[in-house]
Protein backbone atom coordinates (compact mmCIF):
# COMPACT_ATOMS: atom_id res chain seq x y z
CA UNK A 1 32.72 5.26 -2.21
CA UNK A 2 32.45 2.19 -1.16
CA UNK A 3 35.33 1.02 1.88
CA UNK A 4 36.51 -2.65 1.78
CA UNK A 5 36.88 -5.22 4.50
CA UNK A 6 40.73 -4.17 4.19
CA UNK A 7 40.16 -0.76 5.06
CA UNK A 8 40.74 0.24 1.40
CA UNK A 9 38.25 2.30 -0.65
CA UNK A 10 36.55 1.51 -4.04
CA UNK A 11 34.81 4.06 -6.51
CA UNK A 12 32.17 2.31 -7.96
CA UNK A 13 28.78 1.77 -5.77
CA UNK A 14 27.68 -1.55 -7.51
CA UNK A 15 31.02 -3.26 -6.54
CA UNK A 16 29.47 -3.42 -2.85
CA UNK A 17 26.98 -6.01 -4.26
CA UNK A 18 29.39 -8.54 -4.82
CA UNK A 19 31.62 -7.97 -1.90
CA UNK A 20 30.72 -11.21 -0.20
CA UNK A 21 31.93 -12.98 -3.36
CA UNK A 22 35.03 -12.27 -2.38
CA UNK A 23 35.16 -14.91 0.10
CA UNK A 24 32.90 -17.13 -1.47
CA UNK A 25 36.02 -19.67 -2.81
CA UNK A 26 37.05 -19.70 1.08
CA UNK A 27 33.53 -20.43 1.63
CA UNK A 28 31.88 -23.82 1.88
CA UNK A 29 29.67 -23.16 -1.01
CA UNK A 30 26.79 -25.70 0.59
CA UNK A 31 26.80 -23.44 3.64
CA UNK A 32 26.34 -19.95 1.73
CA UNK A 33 23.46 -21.44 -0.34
CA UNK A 34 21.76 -22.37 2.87
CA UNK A 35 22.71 -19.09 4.07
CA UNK A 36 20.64 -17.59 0.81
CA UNK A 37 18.13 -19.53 1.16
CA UNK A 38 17.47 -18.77 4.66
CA UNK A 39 17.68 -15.20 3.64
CA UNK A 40 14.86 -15.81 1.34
CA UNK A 41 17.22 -15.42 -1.55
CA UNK A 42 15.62 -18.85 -2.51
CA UNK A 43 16.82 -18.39 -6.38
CA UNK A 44 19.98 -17.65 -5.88
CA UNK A 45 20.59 -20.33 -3.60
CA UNK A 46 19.18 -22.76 -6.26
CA UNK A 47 21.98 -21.11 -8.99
CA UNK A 48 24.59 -21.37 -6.51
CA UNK A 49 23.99 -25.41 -5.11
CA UNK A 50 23.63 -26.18 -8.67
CA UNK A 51 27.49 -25.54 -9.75
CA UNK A 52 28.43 -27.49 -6.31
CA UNK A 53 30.82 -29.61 -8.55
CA UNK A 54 30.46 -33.07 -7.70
CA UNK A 55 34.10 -33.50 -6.15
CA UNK A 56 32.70 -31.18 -3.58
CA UNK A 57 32.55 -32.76 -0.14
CA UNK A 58 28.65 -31.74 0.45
CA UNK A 59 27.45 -32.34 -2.88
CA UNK A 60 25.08 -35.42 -2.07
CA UNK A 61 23.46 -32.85 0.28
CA UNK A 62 23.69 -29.61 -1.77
CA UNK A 63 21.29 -32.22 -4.40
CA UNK A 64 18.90 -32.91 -1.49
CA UNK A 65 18.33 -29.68 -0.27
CA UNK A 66 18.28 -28.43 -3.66
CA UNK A 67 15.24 -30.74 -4.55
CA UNK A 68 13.14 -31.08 -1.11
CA UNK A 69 13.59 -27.61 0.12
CA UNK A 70 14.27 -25.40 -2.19
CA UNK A 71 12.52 -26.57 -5.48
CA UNK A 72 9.41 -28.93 -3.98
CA UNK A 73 8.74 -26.84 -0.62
CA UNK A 74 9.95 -23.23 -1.28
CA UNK A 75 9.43 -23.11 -5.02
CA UNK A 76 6.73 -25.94 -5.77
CA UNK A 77 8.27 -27.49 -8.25
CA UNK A 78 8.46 -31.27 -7.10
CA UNK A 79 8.81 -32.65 -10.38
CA UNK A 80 12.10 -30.62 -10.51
CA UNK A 81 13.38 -31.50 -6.97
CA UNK A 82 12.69 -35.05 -8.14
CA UNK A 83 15.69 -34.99 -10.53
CA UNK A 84 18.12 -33.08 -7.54
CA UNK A 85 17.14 -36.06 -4.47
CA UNK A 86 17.43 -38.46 -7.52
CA UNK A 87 21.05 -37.28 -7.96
CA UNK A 88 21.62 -37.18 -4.11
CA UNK A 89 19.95 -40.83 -4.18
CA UNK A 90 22.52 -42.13 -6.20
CA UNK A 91 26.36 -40.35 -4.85
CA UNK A 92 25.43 -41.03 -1.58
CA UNK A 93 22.01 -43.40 -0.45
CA UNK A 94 23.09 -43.09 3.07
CA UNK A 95 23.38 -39.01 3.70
CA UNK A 96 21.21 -38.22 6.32
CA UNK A 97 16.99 -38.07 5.25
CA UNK A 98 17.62 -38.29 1.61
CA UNK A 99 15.36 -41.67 1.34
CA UNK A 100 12.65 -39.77 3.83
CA UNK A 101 13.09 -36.44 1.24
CA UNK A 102 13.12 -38.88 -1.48
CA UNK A 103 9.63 -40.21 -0.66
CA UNK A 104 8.27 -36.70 0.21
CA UNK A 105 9.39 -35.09 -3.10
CA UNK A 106 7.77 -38.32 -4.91
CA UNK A 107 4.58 -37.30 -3.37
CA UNK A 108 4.30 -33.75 -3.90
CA UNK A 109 5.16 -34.90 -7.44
CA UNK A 110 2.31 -37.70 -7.36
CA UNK A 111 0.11 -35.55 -6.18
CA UNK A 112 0.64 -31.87 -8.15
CA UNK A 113 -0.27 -30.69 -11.26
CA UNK A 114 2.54 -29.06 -12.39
């Protein structure tokens, strides 16, 4: 039995896995894929700043950290994170480092293999 943040009480064990979905609309969804990713959850933070829709206030950053941290310095993958600062590059050229991540993630690409 697993008991709610209500107080109430739920049958089935795997339903306490996705308890903190339950939130997750009140959320700011940039904020809990940080919050994954500084878990170490690194791939489930990627899945969740991907569907950061782009109406979404932090979605120039969600595309930044998605490409420098999570997919060029977490998961090696700079030719992917290319594509993600790329995207941030364009909504929003003035958001905080994204021309200093920008230049990074084009020279982990440069310089990798894969």
């Amino acid at each position: 039995t697993v008991v709610t943040p209500e107080g109430g009480e739920e049958a089935s064990r795997p339903a306490q896995d996705f308890l903190w979905l339950r939130s997750a609309a009140d959320r700011d969804l940039y904020r809990l894929g940080r919050e994954l990713a500084a878990g170490g959850q690194v791939e489930q933070a990627a899945a969740l700043l991907r569907s950061v829709p782009p109406s979404h206030p932090q979605y120039a950053r969600a595309q930044r950290f998605l490409g420098w941290d999570l997919y060029t310095r977490e998961l090696n993958q700079p030719r992917v994170g290319m594509a993600f600062v790329n995207e941030s590059l364009r909504t929003n050229p003035f958001d905080g480092n994204v021309w200093q991540d920008g230049y990074r993630v084009l020279g982990k690409a440069m310089s990798s293999n894969g």
